[in-house]
C-alpha atoms as a PDB file:
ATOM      1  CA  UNK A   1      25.491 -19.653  49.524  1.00  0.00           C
ATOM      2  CA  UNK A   2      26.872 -15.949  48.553  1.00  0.00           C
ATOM      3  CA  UNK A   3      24.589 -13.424  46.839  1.00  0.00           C
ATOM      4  CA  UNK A   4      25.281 -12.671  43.459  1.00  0.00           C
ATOM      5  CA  UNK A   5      26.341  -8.929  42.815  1.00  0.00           C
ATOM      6  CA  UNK A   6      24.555  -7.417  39.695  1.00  0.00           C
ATOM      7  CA  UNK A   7      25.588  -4.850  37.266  1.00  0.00           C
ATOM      8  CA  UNK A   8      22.148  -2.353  37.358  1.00  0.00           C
ATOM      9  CA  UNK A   9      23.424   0.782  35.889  1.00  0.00           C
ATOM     10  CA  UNK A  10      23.143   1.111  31.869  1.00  0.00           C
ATOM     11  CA  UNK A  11      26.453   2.465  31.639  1.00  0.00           C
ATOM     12  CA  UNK A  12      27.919  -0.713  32.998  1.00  0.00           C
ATOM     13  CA  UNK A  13      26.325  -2.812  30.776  1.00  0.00           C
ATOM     14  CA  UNK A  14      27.740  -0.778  27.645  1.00  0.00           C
ATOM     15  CA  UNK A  15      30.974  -0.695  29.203  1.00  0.00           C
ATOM     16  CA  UNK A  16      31.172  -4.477  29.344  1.00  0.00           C
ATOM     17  CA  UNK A  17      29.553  -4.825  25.370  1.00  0.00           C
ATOM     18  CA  UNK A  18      32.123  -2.132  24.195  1.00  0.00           C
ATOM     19  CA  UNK A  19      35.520  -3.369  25.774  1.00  0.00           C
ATOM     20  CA  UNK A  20      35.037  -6.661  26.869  1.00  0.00           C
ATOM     21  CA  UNK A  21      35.340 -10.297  25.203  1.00  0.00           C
ATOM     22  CA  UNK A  22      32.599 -11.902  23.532  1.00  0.00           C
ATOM     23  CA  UNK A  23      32.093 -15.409  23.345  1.00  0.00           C
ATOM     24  CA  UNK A  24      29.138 -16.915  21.520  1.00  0.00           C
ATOM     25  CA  UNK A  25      26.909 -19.889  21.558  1.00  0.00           C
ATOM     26  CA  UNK A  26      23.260 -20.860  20.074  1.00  0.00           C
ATOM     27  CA  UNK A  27      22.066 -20.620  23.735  1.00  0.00           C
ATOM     28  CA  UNK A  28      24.183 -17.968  24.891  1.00  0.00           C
ATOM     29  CA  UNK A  29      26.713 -14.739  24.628  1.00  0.00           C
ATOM     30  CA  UNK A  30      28.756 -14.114  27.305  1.00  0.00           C
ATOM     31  CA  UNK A  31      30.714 -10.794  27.767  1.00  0.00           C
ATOM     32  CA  UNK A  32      33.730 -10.734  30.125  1.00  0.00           C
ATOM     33  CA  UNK A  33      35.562  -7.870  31.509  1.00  0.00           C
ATOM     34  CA  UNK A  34      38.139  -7.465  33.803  1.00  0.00           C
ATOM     35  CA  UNK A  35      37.299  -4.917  36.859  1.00  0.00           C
ATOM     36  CA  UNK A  36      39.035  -3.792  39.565  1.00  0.00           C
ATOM     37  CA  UNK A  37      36.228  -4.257  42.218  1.00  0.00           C
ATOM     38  CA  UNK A  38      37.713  -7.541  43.056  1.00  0.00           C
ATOM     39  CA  UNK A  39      34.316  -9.367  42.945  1.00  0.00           C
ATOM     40  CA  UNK A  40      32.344 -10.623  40.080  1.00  0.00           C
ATOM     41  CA  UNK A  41      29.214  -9.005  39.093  1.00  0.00           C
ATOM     42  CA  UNK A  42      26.937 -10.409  36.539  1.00  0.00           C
ATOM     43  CA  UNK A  43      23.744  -8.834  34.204  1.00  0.00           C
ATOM     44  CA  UNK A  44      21.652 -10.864  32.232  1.00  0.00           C
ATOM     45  CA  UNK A  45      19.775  -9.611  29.172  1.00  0.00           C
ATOM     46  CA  UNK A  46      16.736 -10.986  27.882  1.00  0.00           C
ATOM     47  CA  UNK A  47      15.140  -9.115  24.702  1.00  0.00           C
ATOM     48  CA  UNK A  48      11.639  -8.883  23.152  1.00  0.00           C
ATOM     49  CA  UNK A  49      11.977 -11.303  20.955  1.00  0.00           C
ATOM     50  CA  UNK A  50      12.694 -14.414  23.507  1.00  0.00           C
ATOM     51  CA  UNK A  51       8.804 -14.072  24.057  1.00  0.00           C
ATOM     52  CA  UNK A  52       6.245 -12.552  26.436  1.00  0.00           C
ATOM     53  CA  UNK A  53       7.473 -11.709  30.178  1.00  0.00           C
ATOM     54  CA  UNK A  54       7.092 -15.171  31.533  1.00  0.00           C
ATOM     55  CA  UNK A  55       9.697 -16.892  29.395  1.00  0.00           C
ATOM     56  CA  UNK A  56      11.896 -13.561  29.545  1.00  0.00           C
ATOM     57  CA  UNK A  57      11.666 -14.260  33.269  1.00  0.00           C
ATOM     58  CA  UNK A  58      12.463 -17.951  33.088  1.00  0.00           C
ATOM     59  CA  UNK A  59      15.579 -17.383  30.905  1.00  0.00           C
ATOM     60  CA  UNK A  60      16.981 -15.371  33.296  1.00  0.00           C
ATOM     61  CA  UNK A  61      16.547 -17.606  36.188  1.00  0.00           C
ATOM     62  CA  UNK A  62      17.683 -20.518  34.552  1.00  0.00           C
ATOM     63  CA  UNK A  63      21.271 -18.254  33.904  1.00  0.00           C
ATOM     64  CA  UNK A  64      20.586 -16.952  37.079  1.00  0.00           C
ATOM     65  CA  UNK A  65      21.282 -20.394  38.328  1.00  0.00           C
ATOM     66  CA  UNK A  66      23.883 -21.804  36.090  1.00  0.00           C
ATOM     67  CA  UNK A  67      26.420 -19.234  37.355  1.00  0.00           C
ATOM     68  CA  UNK A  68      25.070 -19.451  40.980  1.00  0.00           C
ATOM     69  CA  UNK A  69      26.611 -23.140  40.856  1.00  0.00           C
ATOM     70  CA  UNK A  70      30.033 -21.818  39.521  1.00  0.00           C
ATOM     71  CA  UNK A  71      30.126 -18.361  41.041  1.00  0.00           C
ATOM     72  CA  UNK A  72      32.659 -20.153  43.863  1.00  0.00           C
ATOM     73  CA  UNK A  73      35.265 -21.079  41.208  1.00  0.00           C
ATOM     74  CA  UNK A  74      35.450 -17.552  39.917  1.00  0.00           C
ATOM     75  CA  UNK A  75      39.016 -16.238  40.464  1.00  0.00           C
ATOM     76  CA  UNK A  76      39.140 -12.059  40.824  1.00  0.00           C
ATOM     77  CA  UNK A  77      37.238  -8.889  39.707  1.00  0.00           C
ATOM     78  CA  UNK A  78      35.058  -9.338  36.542  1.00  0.00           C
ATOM     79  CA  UNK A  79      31.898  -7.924  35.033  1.00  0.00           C
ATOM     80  CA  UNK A  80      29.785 -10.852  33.435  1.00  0.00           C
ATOM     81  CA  UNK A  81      26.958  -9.577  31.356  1.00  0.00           C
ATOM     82  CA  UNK A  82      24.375 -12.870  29.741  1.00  0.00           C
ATOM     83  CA  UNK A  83      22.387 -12.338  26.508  1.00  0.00           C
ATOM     84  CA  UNK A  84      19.941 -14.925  26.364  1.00  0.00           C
ATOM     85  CA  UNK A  85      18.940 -16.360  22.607  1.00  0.00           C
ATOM     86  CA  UNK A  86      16.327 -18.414  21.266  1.00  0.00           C
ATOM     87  CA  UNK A  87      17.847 -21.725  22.658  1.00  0.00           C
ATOM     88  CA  UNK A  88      17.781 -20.365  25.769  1.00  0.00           C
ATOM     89  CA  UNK A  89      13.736 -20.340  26.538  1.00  0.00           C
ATOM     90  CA  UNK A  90      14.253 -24.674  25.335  1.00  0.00           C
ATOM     91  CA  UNK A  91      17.373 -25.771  27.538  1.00  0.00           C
ATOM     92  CA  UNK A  92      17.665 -26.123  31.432  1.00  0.00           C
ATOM     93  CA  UNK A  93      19.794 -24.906  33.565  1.00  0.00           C
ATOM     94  CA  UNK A  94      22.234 -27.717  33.758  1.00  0.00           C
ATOM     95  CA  UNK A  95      22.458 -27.334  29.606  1.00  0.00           C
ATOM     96  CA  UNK A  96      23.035 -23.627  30.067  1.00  0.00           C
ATOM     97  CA  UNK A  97      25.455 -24.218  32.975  1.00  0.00           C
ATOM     98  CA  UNK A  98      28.080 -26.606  30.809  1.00  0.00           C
ATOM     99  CA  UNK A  99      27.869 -23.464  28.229  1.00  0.00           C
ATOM    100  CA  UNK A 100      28.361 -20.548  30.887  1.00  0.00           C
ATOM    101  CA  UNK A 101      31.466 -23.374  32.616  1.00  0.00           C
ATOM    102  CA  UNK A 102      32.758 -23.605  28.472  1.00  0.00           C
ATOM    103  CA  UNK A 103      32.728 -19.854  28.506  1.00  0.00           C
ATOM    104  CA  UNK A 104      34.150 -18.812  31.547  1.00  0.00           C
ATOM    105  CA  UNK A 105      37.157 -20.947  31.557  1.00  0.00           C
ATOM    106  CA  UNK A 106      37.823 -19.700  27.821  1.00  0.00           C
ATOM    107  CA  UNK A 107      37.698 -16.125  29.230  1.00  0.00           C
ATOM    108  CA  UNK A 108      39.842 -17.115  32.478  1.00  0.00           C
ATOM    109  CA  UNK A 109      36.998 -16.536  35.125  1.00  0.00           C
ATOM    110  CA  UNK A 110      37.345 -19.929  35.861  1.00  0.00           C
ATOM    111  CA  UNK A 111      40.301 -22.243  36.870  1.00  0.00           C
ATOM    112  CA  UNK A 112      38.791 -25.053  37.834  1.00  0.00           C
ATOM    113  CA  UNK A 113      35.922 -27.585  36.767  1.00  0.00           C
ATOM    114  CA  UNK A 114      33.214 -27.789  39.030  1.00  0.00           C
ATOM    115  CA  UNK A 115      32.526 -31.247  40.267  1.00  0.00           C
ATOM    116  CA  UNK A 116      28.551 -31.455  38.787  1.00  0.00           C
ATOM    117  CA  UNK A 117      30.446 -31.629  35.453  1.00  0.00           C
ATOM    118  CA  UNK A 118      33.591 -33.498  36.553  1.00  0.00           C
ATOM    119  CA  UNK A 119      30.764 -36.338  37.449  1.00  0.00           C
ATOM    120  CA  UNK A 120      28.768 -36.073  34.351  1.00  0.00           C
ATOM    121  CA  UNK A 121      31.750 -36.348  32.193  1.00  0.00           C
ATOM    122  CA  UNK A 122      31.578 -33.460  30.465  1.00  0.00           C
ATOM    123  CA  UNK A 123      35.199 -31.992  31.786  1.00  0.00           C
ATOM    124  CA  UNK A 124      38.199 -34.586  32.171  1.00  0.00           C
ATOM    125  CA  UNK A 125      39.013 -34.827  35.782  1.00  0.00           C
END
């Protein structure tokens, strides 16, 4: 299993909001941008309003682990950053993951359907 590569630094972050592509969802934004790091790095943003720290916490692993099960199909260099909603906190991470698959393949991060969702019928094989 690789590590996932996070964006930390602030700057990043508003990098990614101001030039990249947004795609939206009740359960999830996704921000894509192109990099020339060759890798993908992902941040995940969880505001105030989601609720106290524990469900803050829980969004972001459950996104956390959505993209860990298609971080292999991920073709190039691109900076991911998550913004979990209110839909988030109520969905699991398989939920969440046919989203983050929906959005990445819009945005060309991904090429390929991975074969959880080839199985459950969600993508045509």
């Amino acid at each position: 299993m690789a590590k996932i590569i996070t964006l930390k630094l602030n700057s990043d972050f508003r990098r990614v909001y101001a030039r990249g592509k947004s795609y939206v969802n009740p359960a999830l934004v996704t921000y894509v941008l192109k990099n020339r790091a060759g890798i993908c790095r992902i941040g995940i943003t969880t505001g105030k309003k989601l609720g106290n720290a524990v469900e803050r916490n829980r969004c972001r692993r459950i996104i956390k682990e959505a993209f860990r099960q298609n971080q292999s199909l991920c073709t190039g260099g691109w900076d991911i950053v998550f913004v979990a909603r209110q839909k988030t906190k109520r969905q699991k991470s398989t939920d969440i993951e046919k989203v983050l698959f929906a959005h990445l393949s819009k945005a060309g991060v991904i090429k390929q359907a991975p074969q959880s969702l080839k199985k459950s019928g969600v993508v045509e094989q």
